[in-house]
Protein backbone atom coordinates (compact mmCIF):
# COMPACT_ATOMS: atom_id res chain seq x y z
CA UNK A 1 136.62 136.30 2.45
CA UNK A 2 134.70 133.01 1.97
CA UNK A 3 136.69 130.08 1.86
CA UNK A 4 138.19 130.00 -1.71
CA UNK A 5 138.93 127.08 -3.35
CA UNK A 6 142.66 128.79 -4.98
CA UNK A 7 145.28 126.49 -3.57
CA UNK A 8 147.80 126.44 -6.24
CA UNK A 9 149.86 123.06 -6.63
CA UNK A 10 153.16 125.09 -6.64
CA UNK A 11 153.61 128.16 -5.66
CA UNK A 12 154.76 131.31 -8.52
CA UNK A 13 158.03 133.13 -7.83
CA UNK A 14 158.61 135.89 -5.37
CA UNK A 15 160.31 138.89 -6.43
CA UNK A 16 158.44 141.86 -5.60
CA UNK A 17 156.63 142.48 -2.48
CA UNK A 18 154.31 145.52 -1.78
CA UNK A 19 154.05 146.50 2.24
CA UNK A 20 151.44 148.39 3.45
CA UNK A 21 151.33 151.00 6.44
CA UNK A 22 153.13 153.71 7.83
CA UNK A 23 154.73 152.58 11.04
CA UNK A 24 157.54 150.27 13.04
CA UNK A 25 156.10 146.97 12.05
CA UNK A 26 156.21 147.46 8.69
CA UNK A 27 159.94 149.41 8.91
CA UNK A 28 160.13 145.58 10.45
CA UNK A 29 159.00 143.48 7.94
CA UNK A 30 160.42 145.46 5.21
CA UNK A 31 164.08 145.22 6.68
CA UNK A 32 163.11 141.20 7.10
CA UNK A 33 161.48 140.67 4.27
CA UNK A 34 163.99 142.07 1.90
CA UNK A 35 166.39 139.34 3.28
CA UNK A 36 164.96 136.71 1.52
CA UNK A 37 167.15 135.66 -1.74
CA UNK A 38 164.32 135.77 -4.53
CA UNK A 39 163.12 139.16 -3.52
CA UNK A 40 164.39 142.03 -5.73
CA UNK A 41 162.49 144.84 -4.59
CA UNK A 42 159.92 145.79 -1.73
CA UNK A 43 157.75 148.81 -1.70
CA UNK A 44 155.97 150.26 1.13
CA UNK A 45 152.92 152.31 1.22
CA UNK A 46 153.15 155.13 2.70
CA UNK A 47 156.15 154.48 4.74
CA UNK A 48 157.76 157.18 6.91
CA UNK A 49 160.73 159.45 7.40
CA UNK A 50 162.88 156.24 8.11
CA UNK A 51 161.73 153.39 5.44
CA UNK A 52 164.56 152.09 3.23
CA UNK A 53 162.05 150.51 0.64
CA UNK A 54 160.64 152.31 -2.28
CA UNK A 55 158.00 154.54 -0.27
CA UNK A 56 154.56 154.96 -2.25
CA UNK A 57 152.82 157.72 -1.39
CA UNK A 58 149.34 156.08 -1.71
CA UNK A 59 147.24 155.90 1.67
CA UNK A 60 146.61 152.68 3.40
CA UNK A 61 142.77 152.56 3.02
CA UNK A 62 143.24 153.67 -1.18
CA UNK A 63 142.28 149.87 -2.16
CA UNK A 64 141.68 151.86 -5.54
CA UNK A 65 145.29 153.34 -6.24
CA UNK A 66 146.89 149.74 -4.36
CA UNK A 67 145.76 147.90 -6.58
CA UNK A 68 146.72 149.92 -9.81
CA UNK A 69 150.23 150.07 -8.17
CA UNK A 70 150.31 145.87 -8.07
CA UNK A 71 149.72 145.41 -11.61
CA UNK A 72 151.59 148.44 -12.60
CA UNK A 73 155.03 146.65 -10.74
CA UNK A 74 153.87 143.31 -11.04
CA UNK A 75 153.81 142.71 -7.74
CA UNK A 76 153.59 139.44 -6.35
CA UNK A 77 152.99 139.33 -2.84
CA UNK A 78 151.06 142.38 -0.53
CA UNK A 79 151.58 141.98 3.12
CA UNK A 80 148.92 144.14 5.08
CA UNK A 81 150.43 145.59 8.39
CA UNK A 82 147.92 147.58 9.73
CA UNK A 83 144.42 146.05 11.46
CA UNK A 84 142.31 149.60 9.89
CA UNK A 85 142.76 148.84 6.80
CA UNK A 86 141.90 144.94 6.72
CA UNK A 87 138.53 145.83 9.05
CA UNK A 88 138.11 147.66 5.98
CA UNK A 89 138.11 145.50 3.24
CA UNK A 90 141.60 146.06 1.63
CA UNK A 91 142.73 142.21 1.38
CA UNK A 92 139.24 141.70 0.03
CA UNK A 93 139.91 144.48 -3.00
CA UNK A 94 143.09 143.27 -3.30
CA UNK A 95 141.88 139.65 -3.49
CA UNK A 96 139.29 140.34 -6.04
CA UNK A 97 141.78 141.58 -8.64
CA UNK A 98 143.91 138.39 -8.54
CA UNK A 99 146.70 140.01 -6.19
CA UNK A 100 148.16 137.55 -3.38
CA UNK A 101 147.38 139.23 0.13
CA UNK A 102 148.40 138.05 3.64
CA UNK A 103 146.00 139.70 5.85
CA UNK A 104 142.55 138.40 6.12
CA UNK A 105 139.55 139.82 4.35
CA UNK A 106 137.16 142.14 6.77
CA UNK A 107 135.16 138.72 7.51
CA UNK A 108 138.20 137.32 9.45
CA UNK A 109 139.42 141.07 10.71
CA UNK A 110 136.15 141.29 12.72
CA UNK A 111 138.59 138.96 15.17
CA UNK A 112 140.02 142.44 16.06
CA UNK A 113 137.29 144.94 14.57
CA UNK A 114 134.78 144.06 16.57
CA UNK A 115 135.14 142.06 20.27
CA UNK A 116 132.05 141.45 20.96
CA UNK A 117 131.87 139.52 17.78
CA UNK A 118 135.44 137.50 18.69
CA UNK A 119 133.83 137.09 22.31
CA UNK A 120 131.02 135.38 20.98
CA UNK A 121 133.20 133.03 18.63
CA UNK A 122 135.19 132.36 21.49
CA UNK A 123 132.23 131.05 23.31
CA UNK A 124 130.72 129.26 20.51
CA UNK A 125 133.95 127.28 20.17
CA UNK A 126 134.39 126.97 23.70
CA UNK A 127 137.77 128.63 24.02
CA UNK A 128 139.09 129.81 27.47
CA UNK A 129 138.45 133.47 28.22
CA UNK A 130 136.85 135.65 30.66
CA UNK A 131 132.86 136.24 31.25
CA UNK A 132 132.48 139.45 29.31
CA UNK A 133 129.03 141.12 28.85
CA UNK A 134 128.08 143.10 25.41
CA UNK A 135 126.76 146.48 25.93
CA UNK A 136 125.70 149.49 23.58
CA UNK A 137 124.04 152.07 26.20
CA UNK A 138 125.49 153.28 29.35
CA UNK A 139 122.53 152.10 31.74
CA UNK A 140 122.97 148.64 30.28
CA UNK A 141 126.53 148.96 31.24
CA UNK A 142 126.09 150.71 34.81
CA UNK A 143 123.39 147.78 35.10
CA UNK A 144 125.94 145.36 34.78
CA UNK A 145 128.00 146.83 37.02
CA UNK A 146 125.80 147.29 39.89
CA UNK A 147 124.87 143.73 39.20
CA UNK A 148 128.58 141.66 39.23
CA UNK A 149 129.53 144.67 42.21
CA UNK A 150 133.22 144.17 40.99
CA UNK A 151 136.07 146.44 39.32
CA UNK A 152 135.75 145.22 35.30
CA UNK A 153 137.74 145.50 31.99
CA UNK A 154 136.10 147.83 30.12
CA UNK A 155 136.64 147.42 26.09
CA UNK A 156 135.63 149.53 23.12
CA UNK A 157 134.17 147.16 20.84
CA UNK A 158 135.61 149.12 17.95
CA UNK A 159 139.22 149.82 16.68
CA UNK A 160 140.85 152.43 18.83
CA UNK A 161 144.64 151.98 18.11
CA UNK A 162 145.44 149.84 20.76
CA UNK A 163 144.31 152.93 23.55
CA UNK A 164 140.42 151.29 23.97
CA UNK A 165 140.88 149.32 27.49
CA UNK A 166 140.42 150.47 30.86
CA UNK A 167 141.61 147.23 33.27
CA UNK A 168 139.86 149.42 35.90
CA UNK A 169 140.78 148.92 39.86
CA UNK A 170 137.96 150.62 41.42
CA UNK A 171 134.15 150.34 40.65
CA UNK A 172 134.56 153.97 40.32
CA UNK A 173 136.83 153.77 38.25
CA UNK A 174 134.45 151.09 36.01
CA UNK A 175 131.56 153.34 36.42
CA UNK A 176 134.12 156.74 35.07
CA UNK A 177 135.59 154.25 31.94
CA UNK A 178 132.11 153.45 30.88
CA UNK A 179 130.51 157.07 30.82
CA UNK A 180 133.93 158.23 29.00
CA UNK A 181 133.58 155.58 26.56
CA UNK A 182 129.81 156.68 25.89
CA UNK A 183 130.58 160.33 25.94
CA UNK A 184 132.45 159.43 22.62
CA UNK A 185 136.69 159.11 24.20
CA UNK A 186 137.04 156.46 21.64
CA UNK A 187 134.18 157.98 18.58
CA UNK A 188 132.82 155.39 17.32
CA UNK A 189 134.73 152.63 18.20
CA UNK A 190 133.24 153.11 22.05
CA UNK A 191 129.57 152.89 20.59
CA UNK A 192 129.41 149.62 22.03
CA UNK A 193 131.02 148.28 24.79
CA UNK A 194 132.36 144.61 26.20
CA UNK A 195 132.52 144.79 30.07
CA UNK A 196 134.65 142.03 31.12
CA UNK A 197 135.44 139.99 34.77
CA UNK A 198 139.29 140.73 35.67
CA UNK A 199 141.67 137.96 34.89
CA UNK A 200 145.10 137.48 36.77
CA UNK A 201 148.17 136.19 35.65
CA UNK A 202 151.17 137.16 33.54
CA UNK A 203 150.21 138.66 29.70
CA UNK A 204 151.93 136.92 26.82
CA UNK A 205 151.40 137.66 22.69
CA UNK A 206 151.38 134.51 20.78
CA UNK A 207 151.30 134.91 17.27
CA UNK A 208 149.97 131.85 14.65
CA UNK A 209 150.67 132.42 10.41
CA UNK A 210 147.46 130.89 9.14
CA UNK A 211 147.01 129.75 5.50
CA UNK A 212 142.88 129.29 6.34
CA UNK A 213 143.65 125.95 7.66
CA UNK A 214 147.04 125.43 8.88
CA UNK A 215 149.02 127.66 11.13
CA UNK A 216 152.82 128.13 11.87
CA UNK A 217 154.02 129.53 15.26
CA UNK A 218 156.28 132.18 16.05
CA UNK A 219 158.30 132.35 19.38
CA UNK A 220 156.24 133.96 22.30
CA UNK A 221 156.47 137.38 23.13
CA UNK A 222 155.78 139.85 25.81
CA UNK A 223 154.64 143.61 25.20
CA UNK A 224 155.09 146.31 28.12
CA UNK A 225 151.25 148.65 27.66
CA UNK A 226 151.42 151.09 30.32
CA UNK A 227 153.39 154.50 29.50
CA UNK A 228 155.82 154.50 32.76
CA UNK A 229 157.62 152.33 34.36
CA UNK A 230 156.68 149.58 36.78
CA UNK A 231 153.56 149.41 34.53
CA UNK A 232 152.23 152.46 35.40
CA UNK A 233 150.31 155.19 33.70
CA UNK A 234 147.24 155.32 30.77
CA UNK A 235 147.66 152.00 28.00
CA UNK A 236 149.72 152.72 25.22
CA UNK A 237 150.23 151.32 22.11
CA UNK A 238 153.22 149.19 23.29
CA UNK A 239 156.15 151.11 25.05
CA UNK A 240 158.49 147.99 24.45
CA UNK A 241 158.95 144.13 23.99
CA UNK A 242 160.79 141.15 24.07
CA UNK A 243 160.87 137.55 23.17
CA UNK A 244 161.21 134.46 22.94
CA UNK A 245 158.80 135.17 26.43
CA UNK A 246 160.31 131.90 29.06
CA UNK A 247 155.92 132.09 30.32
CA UNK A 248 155.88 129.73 27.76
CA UNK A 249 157.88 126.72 26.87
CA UNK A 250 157.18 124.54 23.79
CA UNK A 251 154.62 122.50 25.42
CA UNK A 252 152.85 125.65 26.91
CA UNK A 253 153.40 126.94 22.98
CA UNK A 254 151.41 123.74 21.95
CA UNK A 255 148.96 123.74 24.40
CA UNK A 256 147.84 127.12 23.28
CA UNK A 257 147.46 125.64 19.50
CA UNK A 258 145.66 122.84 20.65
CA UNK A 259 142.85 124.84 22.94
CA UNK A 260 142.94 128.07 21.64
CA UNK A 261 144.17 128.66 18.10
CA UNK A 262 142.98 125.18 16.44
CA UNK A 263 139.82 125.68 17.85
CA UNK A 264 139.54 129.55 16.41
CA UNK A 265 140.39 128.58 12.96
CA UNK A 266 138.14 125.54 12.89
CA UNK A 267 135.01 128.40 14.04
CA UNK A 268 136.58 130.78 11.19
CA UNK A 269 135.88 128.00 8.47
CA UNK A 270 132.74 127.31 10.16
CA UNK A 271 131.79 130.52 9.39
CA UNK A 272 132.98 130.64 5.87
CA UNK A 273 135.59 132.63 6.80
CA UNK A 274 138.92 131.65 4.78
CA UNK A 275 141.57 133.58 7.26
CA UNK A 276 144.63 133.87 5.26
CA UNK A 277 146.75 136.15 7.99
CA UNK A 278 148.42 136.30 11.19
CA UNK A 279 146.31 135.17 14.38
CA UNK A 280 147.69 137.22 17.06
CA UNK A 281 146.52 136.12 20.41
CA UNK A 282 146.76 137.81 23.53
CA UNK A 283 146.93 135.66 26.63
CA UNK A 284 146.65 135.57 30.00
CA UNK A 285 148.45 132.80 31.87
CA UNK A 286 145.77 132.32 34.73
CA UNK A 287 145.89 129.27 37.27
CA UNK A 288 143.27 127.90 35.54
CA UNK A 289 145.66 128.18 32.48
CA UNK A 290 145.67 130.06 29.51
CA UNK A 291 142.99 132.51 28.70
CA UNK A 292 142.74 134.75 25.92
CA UNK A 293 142.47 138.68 26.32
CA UNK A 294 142.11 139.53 23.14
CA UNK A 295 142.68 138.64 19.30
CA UNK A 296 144.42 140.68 16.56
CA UNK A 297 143.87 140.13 12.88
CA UNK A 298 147.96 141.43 12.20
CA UNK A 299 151.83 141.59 13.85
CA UNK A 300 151.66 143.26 17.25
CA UNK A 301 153.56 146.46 17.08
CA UNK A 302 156.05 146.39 18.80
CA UNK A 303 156.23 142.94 18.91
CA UNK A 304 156.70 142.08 15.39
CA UNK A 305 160.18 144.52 15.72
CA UNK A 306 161.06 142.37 18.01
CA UNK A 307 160.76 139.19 16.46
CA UNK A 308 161.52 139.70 12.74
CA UNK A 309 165.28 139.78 13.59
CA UNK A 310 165.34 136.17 15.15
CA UNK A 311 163.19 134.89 11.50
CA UNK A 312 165.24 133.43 9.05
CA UNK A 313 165.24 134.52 5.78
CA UNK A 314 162.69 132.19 4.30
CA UNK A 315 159.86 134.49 6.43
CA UNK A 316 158.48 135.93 2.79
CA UNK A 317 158.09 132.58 1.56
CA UNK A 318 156.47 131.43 4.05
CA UNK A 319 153.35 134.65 4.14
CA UNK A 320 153.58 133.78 0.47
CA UNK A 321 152.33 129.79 0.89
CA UNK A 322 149.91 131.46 3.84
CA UNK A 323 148.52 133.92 1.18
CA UNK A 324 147.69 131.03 -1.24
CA UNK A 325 146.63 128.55 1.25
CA UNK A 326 149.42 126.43 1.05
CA UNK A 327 151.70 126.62 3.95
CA UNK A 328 152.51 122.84 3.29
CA UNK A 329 154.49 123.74 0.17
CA UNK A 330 156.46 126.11 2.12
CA UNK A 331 160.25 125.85 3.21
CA UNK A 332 160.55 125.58 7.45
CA UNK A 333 160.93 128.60 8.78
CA UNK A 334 163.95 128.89 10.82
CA UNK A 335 164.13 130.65 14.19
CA UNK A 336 167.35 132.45 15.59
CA UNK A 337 168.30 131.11 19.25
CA UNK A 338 168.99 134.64 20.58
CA UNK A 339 167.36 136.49 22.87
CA UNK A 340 165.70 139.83 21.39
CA UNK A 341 164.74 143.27 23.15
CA UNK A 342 163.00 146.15 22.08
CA UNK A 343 162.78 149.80 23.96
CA UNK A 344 160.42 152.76 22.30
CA UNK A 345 161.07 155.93 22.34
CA UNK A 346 157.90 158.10 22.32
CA UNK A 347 157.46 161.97 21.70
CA UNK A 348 156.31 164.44 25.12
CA UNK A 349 152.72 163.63 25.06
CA UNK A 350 152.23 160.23 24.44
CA UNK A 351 150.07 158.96 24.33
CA UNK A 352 147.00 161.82 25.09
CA UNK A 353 148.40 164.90 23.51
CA UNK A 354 151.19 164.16 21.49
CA UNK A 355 153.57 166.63 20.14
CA UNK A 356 155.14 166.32 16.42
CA UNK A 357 157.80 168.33 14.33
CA UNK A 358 160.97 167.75 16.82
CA UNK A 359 163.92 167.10 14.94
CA UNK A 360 165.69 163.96 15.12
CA UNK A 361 169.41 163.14 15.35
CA UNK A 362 170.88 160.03 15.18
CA UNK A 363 174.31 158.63 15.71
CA UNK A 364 173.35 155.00 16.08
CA UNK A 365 175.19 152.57 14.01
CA UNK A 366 173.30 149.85 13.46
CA UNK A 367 174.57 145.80 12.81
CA UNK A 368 173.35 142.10 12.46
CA UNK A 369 172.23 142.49 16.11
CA UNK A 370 171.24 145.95 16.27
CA UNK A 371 168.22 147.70 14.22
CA UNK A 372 166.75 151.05 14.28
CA UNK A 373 162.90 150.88 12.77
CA UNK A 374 161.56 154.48 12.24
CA UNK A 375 157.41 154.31 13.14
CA UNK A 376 156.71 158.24 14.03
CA UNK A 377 159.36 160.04 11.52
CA UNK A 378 158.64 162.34 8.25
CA UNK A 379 161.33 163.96 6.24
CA UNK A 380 160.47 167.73 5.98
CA UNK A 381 160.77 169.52 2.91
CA UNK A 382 164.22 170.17 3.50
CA UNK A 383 164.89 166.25 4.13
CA UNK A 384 165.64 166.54 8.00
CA UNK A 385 163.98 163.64 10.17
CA UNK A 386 161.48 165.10 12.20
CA UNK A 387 158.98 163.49 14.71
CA UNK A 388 155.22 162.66 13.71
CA UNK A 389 153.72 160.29 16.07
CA UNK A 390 153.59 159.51 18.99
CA UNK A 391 155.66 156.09 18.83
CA UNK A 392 158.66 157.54 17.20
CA UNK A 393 161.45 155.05 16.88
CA UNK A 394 161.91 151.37 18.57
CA UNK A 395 165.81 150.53 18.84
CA UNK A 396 165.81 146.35 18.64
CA UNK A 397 169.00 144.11 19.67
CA UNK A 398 169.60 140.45 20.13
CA UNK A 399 171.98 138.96 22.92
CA UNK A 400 173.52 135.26 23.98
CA UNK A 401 170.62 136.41 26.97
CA UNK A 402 168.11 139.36 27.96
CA UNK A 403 171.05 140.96 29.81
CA UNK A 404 173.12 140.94 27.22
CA UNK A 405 170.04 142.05 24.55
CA UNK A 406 168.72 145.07 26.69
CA UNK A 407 172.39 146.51 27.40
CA UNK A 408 172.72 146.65 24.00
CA UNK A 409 169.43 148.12 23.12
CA UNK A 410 169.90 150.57 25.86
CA UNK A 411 172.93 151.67 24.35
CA UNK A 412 171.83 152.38 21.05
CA UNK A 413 168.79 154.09 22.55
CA UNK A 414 171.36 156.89 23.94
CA UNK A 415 172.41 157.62 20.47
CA UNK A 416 168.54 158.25 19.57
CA UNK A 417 168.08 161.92 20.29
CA UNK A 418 164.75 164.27 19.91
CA UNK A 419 163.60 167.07 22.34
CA UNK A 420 160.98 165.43 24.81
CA UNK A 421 161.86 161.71 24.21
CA UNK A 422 160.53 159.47 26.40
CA UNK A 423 161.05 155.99 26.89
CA UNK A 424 160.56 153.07 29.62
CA UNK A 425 163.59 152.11 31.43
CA UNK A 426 162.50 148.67 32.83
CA UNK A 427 161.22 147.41 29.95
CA UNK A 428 162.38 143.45 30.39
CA UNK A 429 162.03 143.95 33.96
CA UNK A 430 160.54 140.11 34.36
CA UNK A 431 163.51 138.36 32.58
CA UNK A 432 166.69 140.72 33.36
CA UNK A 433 168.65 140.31 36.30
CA UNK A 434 171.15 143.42 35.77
């Protein structure tokens, strides 16, 4: 989206909000969303087998039948959840028939779409990450290897649902990611690679609400990849998270706006690029100090579980001012002083050959500090729950501390029950001390 000159004075009333996507971020920011006074009614498209809002059955990537449904239900604000869908072009649709969006258009998405294109903005603005080289054939790529002689990152350019990274340990084990990614593992998101020199230090998620030039931050967080425990196993979509993440204090928070964030919305608008979405940067606290990973154009999943319950209630308001370009006008945003936790439970498979169609029982009762958000669940014809993804449920609490936050998540988690459920046991391992 070029940068647009709509920044209303005021901004309209919010009543009716339209989500869109299918899995446990959105379950998320319906359930939070829904808290906020003004709202009457939230739908979500699609939804799954666990969504409490008025499911649509319209397909994320239909800009077509989204944008009937909006003026059809009058609806006022659309918050995009998925990155797919914003790569391609939905808040741009959406834009173009007068709708309010949060989610950038698939200008600012490329931050995610494409990371060869966020590596070179990075450079350009001369924000801190690693030496990465851009390749699109595999003798380029073996070239580069043989030439730095050194285990490296290796990164589908592409979307590739959070699976696309190999932090390899070998040179062998470089060499084997890159011919996998050229013999098509990742279709055509692996057409192209970025080959990148190994950082060290703790991960942390840092996510900025960004009205195209202003930004409000959310507590840090920190997101558990690898399938098994002690961080073991392939990269998953995110087996579990908590936050606020003690890496980073509020000056640390502020140093990252100041040399990381500032700087990438600055080389957005020097772009044209109006980015009216969340900024979701992943960091790595080096001892050279922060560096960034990688950037997201959305809510980390399953991040954004975890930190929806410690946003007050004024969180629609505030995507509203972002989606009109006037965070200024709207209210502070307050945070909850708890500590939050959130365990996944996956179905036998994840996250290479996932199985589907178990049946689901639940005996959880959920509270003001406990929350079950369905991602993986359908409703068969006869209305049972049954399992369709690999990421099948997230069980969320918040505590006085971690301790207190993961016991009670871990609890609820044994009233979750599905044949072949898997889930991390040590997820919060860095800040628990049960």
């Amino acid at each position: 989206m070029a940068i647009s000159s709509t920044r209303p004075n005021t901004l309209p009333a919010l009543r009716r909000l339209l989500i869109v996507g299918s899995g446990g971020r959105e379950h998320a920011l319906s359930w939070g969303l829904r808290r906020c006074p003004s709202v009457d009614a939230v739908w979500i498209a699609p939804g799954n087998g666990g969504t409490s809002a008025q499911q649509v059955s319209i397909a994320e990537t239909d800009a077509e039948r989204l944008v009937e449904h909006c003026r059809t239900e009058a609806i006022d604000l659309v918050i995009v959840g998925p990155e797919a869908p914003l790569a391609a072009g939905l808040a741009d649709s959406l834009r173009d028939a007068g709708i309010a969006v949060f989610g950038p258009g698939a200008d600012g998405a490329q931050l995610e779409a494409s990371k060869a294109w966020a590596k070179q903005l990075m450079q350009d603005a001369g924000i801190p990450t690693a030496r990465h080289w851009a390749v699109s054939s595999e003798a380029d790529a073996l070239a580069v290897l043989e030439q730095v002689d050194s285990p490296l990152v290796v990164k589908a350019d592409g979307l590739a649902a959070g699976k696309g990274v190999t932090v390899a340990e070998s040179i062998a084990e470089t060499k084997a990611a890159i011919q996998e990614a050229f013999g098509g593992r990742f279709g055509v998101a692996g057409t192209q690679l970025v080959l990148e020199e190994r950082l060290q230090g703790p991960e942390v998620s840092v996510f900025a609400l960004c009205d195209g030039e202003r930004m409000e931050l959310l507590p840090p967080a920190q997101d558990h990849k690898r399938l098994e425990e002690g961080d073991r196993g392939p990269n998953t979509g995110g087996m579990g998270a908590y936050a606020p993440a003690p890496l980073l204090d509020q000056d640390g928070l502020e140093q990252v706006r100041r040399i990381v964030l500032e700087p990438t919305v600055q080389a957005l608008r020097g772009r044209g690029i109006d980015y009216r979405g969340v900024i979701y940067a992943g960091l790595m606290l080096t001892d050279d100090g922060p560096q960034v990973i990688e950037f997201n154009c959305r809510f980390g999943d399953p991040e954004c579980q975890t930190l929806v319950p410690l946003l007050g209630p004024e969180l629609a308001l505030v995507l509203q001012a972002c989606a009109h370009g006037r965070l200024d006008l709207a209210p502070t945003l307050t945070i909850d002083n708890h500590c939050s936790a959130c365990i996944v439970a996956a179905a036998k498979g994840y996250p290479t050959a996932t199985r589907t169609g178990d049946a689901i029982n639940l005996s959880i009762t959920t509270d003001a500090q406990l929350q079950l958000f369905h991602a993986g669940t359908r409703r068969d014809p006869s209305g049972a729950l049954v399992s369709s993804g690999g990421r099948v449920l997230a069980v969320v609490a918040q505590g006085a501390d971690f301790d207190q936050a993961f016991t009670a998540a871990y609890g609820g988690l044994e009233q979750v029950h599905f044949d072949g459920i898997h889930y991390r046991r040590d997820i919060g391992h860095q800040v628990r001390t049960d």
